[in-house]
Protein backbone atom coordinates (compact mmCIF):
# COMPACT_ATOMS: atom_id res chain seq x y z
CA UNK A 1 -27.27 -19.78 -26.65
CA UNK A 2 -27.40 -19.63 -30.66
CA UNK A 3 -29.64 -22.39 -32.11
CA UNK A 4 -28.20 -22.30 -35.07
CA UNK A 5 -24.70 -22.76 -33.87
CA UNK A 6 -23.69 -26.11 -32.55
CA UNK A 7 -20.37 -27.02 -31.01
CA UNK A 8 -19.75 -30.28 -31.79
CA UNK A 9 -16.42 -31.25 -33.45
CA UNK A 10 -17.70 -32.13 -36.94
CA UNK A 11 -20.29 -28.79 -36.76
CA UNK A 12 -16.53 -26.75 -35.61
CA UNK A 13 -14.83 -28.08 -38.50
CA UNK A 14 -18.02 -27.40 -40.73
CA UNK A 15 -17.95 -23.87 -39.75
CA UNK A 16 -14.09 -23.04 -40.16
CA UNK A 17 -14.12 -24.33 -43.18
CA UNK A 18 -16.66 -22.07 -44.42
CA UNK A 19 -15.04 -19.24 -42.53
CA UNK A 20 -11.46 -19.88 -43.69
CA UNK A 21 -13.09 -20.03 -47.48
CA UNK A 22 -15.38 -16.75 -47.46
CA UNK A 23 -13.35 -15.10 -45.23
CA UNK A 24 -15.39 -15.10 -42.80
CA UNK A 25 -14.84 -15.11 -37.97
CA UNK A 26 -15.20 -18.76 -37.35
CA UNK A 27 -17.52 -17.33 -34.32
CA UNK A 28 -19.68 -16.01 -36.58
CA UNK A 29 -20.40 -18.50 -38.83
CA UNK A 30 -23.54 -20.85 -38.08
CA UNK A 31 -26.57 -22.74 -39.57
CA UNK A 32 -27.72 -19.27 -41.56
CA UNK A 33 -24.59 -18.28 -42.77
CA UNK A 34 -25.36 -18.51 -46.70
CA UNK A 35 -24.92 -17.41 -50.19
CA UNK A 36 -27.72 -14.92 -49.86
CA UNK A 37 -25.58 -13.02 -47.03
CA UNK A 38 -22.24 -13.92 -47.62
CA UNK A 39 -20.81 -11.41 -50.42
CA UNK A 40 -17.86 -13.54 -51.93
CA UNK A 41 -20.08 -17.02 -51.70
CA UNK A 42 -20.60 -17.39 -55.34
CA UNK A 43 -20.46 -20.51 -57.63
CA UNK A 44 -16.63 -20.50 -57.71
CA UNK A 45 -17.03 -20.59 -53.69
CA UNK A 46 -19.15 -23.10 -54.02
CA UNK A 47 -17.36 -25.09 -56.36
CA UNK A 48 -14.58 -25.06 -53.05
CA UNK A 49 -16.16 -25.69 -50.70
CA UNK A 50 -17.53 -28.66 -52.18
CA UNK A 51 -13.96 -29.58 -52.36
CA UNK A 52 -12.98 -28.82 -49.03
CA UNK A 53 -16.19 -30.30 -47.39
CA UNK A 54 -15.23 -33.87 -49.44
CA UNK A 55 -11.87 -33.56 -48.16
CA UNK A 56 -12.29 -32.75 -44.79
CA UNK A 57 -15.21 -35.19 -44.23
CA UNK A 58 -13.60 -38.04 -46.76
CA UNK A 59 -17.33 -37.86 -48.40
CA UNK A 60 -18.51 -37.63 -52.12
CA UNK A 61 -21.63 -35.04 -53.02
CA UNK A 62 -23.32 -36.13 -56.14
CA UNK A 63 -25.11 -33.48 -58.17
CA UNK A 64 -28.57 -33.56 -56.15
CA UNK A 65 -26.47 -32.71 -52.75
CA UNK A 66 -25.52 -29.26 -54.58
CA UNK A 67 -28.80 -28.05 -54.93
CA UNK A 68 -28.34 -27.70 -50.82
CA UNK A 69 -25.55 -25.68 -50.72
CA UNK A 70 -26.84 -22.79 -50.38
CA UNK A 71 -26.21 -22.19 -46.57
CA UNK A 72 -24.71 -23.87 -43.67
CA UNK A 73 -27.69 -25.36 -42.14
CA UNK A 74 -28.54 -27.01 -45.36
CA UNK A 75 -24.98 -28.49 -45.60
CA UNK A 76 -24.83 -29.86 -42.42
CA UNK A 77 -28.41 -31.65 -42.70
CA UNK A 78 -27.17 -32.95 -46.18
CA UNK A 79 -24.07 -33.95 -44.71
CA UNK A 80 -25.77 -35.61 -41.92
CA UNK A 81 -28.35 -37.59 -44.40
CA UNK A 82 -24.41 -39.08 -45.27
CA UNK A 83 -23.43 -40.40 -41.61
CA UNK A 84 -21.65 -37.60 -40.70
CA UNK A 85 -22.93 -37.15 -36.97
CA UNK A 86 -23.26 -33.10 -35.73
């Protein structure tokens, strides 16, 4: 089993939108997935998936949250420090 990978609902949708956005297998995509080893994650990408993330989880980031965005596992605990439950 991959620790870094969890399977609930909110950590599926977490990790398809992240795949669907860097072009990236949804299978592949867990709590190290980040900028430093996804190619096409730059700040455009992250300016996105900011967007999609506030969308998808009807959530607003302010400008400390972005400083986390730098992989998947540090999205998920920031979006879980916002009631989002993984």
């Amino acid at each position: 089993m991959n620790e870094a990978r969890l399977e609930t609902p909110n950590a599926r949708k977490l990790y398809r939108i992240v795949a669907v956005l860097f072009d990236l297998d949804p299978d592949v995509v867990d709590d190290h997935t980040a900028q430093s080893n996804v190619g096409n994650w730059d700040s455009m990408g992250t300016v996105s998936l900011v967007a999609e993330l506030e969308a998808a989880f009807d959530i607003e980031f302010d400008l400390m949250d972005l400083a986390a965005f730098r992989s998947v596992g540090e999205i998920r605990k920031t979006l879980a420090e916002r009631g989002i439950e993984f």
